[in-house]
Protein backbone atom coordinates (compact mmCIF):
# COMPACT_ATOMS: atom_id res chain seq x y z
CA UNK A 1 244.81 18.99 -38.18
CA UNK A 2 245.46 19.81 -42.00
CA UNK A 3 245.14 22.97 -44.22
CA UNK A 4 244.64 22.98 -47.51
CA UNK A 5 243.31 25.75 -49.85
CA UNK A 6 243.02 26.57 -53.43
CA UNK A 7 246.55 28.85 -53.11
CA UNK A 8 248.24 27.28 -49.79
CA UNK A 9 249.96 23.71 -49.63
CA UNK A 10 247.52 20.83 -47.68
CA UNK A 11 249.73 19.57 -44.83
CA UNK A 12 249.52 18.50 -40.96
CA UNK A 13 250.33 21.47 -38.98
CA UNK A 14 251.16 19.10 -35.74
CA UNK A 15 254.03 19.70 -33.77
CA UNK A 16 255.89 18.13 -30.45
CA UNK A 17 257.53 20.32 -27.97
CA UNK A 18 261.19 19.83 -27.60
CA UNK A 19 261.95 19.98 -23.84
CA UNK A 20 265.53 20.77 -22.99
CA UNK A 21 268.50 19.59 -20.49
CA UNK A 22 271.52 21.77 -18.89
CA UNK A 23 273.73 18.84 -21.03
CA UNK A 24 272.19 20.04 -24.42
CA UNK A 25 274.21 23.73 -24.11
CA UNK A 26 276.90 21.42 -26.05
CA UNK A 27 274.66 20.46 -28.92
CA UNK A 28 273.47 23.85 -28.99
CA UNK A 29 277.41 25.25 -29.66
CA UNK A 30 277.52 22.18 -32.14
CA UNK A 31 274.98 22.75 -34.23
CA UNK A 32 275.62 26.99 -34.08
CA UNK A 33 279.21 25.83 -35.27
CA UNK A 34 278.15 23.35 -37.91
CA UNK A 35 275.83 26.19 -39.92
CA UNK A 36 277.98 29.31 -38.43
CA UNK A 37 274.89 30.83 -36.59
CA UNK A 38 276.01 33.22 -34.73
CA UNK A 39 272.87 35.10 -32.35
CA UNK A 40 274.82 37.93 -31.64
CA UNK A 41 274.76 39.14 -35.07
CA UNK A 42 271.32 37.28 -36.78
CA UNK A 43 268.06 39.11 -37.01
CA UNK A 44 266.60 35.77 -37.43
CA UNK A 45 266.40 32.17 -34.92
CA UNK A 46 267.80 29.80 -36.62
CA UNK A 47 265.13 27.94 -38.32
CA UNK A 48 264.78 31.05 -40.56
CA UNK A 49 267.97 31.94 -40.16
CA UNK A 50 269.25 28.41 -41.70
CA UNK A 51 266.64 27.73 -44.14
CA UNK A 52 265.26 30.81 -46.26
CA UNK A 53 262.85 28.86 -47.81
CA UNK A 54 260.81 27.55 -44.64
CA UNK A 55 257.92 30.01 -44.26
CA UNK A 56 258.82 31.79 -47.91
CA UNK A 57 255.68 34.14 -48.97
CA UNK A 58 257.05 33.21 -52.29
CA UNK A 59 255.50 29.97 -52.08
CA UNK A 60 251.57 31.35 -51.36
CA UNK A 61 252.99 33.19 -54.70
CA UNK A 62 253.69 30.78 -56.94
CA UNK A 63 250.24 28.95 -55.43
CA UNK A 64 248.49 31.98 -56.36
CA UNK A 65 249.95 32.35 -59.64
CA UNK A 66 249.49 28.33 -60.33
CA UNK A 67 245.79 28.55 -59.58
CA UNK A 68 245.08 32.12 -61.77
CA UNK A 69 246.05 29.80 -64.54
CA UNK A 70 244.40 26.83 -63.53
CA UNK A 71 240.61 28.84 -62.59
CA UNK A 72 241.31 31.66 -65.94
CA UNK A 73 237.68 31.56 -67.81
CA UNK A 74 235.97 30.97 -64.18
CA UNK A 75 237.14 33.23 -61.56
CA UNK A 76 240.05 35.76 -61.10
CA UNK A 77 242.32 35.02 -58.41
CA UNK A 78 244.44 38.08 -57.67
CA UNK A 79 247.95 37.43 -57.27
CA UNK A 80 250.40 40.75 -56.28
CA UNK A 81 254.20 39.85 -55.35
CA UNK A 82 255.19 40.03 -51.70
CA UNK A 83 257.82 42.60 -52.60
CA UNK A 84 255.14 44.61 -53.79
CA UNK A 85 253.99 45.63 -50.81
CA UNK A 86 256.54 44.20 -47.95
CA UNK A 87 257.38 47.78 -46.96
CA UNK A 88 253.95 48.92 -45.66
CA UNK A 89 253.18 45.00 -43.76
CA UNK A 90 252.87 45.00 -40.17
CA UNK A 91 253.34 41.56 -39.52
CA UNK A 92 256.52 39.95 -40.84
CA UNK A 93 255.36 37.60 -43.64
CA UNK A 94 257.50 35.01 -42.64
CA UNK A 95 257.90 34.44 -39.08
CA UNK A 96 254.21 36.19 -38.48
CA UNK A 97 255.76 39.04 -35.52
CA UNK A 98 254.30 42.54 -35.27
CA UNK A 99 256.84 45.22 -36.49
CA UNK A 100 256.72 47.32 -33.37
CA UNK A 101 258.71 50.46 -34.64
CA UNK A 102 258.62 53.94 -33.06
CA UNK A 103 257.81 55.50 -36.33
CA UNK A 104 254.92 53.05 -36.57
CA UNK A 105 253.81 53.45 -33.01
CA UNK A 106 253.87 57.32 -32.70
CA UNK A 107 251.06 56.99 -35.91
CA UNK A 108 249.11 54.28 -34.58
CA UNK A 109 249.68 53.45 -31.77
CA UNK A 110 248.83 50.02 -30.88
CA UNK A 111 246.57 50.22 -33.84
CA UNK A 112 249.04 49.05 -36.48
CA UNK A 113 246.85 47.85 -39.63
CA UNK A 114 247.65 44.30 -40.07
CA UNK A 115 246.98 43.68 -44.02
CA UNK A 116 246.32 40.29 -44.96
CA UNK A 117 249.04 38.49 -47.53
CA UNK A 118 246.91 39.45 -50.87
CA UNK A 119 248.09 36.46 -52.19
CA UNK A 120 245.99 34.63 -50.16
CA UNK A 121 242.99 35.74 -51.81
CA UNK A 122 240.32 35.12 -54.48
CA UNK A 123 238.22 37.34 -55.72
CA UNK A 124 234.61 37.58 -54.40
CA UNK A 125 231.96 35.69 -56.32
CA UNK A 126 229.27 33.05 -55.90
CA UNK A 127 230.66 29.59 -55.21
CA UNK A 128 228.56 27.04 -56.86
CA UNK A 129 229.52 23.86 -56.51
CA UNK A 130 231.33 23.49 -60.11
CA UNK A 131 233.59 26.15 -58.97
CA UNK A 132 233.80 24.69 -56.07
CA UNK A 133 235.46 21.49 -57.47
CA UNK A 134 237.47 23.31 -60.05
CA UNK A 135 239.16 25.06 -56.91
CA UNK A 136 239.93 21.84 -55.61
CA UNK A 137 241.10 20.18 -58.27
CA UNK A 138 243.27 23.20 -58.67
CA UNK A 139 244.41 23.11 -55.26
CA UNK A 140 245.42 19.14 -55.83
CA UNK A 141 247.28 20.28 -59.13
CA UNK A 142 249.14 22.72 -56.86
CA UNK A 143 250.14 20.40 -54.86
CA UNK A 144 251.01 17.51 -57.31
CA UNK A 145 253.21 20.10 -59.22
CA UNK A 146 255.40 21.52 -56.64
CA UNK A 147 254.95 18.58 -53.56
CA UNK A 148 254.54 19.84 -50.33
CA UNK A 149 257.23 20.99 -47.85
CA UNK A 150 258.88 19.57 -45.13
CA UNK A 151 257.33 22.03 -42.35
CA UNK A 152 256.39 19.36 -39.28
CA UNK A 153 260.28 18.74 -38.06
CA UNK A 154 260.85 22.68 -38.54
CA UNK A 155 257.58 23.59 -37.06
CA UNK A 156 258.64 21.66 -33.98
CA UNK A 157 262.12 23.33 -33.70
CA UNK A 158 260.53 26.97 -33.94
CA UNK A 159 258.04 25.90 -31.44
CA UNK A 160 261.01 24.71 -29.21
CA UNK A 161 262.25 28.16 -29.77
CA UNK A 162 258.61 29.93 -28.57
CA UNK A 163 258.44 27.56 -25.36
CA UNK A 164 262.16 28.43 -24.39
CA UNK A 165 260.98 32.48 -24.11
CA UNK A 166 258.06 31.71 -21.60
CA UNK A 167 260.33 29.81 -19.03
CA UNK A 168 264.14 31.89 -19.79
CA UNK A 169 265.54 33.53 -17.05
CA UNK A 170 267.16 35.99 -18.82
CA UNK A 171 263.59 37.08 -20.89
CA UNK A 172 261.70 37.22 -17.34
CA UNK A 173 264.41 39.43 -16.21
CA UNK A 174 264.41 41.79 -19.32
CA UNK A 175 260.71 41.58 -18.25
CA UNK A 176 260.60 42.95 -15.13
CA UNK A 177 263.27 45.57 -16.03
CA UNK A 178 260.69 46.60 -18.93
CA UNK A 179 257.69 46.76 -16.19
CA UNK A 180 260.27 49.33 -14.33
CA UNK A 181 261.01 51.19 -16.89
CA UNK A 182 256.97 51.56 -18.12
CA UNK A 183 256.29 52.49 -13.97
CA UNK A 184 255.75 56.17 -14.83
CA UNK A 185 253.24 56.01 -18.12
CA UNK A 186 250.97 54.75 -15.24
CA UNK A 187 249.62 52.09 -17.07
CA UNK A 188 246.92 50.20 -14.60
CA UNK A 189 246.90 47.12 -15.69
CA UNK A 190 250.54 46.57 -17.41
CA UNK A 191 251.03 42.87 -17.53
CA UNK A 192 254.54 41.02 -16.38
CA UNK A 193 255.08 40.58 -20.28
CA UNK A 194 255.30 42.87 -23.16
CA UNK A 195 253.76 40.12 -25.06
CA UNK A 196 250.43 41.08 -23.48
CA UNK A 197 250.05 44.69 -24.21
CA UNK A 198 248.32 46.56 -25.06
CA UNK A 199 246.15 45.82 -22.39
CA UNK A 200 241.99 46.80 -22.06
CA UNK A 201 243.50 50.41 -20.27
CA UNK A 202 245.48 51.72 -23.47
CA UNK A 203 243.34 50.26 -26.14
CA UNK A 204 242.11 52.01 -28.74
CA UNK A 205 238.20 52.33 -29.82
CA UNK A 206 237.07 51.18 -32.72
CA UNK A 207 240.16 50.33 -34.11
CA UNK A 208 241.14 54.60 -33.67
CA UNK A 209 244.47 55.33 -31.78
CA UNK A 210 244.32 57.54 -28.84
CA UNK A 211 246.67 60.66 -28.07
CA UNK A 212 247.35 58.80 -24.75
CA UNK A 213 247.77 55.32 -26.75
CA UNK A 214 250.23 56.52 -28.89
CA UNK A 215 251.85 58.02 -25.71
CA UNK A 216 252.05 54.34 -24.24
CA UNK A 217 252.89 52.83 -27.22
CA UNK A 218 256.39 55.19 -27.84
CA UNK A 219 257.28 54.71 -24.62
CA UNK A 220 257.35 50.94 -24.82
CA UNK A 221 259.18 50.46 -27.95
CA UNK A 222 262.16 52.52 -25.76
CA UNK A 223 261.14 50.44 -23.00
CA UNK A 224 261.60 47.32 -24.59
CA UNK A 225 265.06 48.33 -26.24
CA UNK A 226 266.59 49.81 -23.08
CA UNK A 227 265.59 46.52 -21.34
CA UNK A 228 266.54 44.41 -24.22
CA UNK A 229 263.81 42.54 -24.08
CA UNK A 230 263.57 41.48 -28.00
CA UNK A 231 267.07 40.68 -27.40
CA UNK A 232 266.65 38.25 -24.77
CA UNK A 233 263.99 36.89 -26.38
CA UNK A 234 265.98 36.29 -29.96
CA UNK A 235 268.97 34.60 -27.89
CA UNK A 236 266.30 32.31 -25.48
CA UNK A 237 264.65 30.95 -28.79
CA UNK A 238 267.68 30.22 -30.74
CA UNK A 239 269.15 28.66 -27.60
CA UNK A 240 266.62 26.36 -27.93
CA UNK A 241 265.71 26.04 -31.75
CA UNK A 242 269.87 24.97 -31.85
CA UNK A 243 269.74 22.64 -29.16
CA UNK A 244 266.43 20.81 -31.09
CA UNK A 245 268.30 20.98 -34.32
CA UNK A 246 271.89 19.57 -32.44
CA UNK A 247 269.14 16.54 -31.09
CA UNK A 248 269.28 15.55 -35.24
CA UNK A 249 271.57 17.01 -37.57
CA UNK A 250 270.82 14.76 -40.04
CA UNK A 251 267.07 15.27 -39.71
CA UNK A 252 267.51 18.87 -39.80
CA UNK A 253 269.70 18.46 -43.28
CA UNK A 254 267.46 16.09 -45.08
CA UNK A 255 264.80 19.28 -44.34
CA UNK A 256 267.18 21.66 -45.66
CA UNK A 257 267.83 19.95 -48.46
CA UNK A 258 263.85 18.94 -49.15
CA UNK A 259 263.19 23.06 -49.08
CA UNK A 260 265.91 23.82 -51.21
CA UNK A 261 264.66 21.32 -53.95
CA UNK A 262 261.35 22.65 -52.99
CA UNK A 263 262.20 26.42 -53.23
CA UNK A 264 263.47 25.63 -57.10
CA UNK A 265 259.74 24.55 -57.86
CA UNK A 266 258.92 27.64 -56.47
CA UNK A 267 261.35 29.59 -58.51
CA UNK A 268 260.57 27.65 -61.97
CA UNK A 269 256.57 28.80 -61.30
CA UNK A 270 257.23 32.08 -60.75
CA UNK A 271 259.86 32.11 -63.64
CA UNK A 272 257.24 31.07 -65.86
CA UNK A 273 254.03 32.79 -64.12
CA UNK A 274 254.83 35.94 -62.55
């Protein structure tokens, strides 16, 4: 399947799983001691940890930016930086996870307001279909000025990552000591995974946090910390995100290297844009 909009690159978002072996723990220490990744001290997996640019909000940026010049005279196409705002997002920009804060809970709840990037949009008018192909066009001259990066091979390493969590040992048991420690909010229907909350019980209506939501919600952030679930989660994906990337170090620099070149693009447009 491809995506391709007026202010995002057109590329296949397909992806293989990358299964793993008990012999692969020595490509995993290999490739951690090849880029010094070190999960004890990284707030990242390694895919974002290792290449800065993969996932960069910068780049809908200098999209958005590219294509206010290219539709000026026919539409406005708003275009705000991602700093501008990256204090107040819910959802991490880059690696698309809920910030699931106990400042943020004890306000809302489970009802954190997810904003949409605002570079991502276009001002509202009536598409006809000469707009329609100047957006295109626009789109194309997007992509013929800055190329389009090398996601597929690091898409398939961070999904690597995301299968590892379901099946770890170590994440079911942070789990079930999460479930133990959530026992006395008396939460009917808590699931096995903190993944799946909140569940139809502690949900909100109409989008409104309840007293006894934002109850739940507290008590799961300290839930998930005291069983360090995030934690386990963190060290089961970059377990497996290292032991993909050990599978073909070259394959993994060549991608480094393509994102780099790529991320000066990005720098030169918003250099001569922003």
């Amino acid at each position: 399947m491809a995506i391709c909009t007026l202010v995002a690159a057109c590329q296949s978002t397909a992806s293989e799983p990358v299964a793993t072996t008990e012999e692969d723990a020595a490509l995993a220490q290999e490739a951690a001691a090849r880029y010094g990744y070190d999960v004890a001290t990284a707030s990242d997996s390694p895919v974002f940890a290792l290449v800065p640019e993969y996932k960069d909000p910068r780049d809908t940026y200098a999209r958005a930016l590219l294509a206010r010049e290219c539709m000026r005279g026919v539409m406005d196409v708003p275009v705000v930086p991602p700093s501008a705002n990256s204090g107040q997002q819910a959802i991490d920009p880059r690696t698309g996870q809920r910030t699931f804060t106990e400042a943020l809970v004890s306000v809302w709840g489970y009802e954190i307001p997810t904003e949409p990037l605002p570079t991502s949009s276009v001002a509202t008018v009536p598409v006809t279909p000469a707009i329609q192909q100047q957006m295109e066009e626009c789109g194309q001259s997007n992509n013929d000025r800055l190329g389009l990066p090398p996601q597929r091979p690091l898409n398939a390493i961070e999904d690597a990552g995301w299968a590892a969590r379901e099946s770890d040992p170590a994440v079911q048991a942070a789990a079930e000591a999460w479930r133990e420690c959530m026992d006395p909010a008396g939460v009917i229907d808590l699931p096995a995974d903190p993944f799946d909350m909140p569940t139809g019980s502690v949900q909100g209506t109409g989008g409104v946090p309840t007293d006894r939501q934002r109850e739940v919600a507290v008590m799961d952030v300290g839930c998930r910390e005291q069983a360090d679930y995030d934690g386990a989660v963190l060290r089961a994906r970059a377990q497996a995100e290292l032991v993909a990337i050990g599978r073909d170090l070259e394959g993994f620099d060549a991608a480094r290297e393509q994102y780099r070149v790529y991320g000066e693009g990005i720098d030169q447009v918003i250099e001569q844009f922003g």
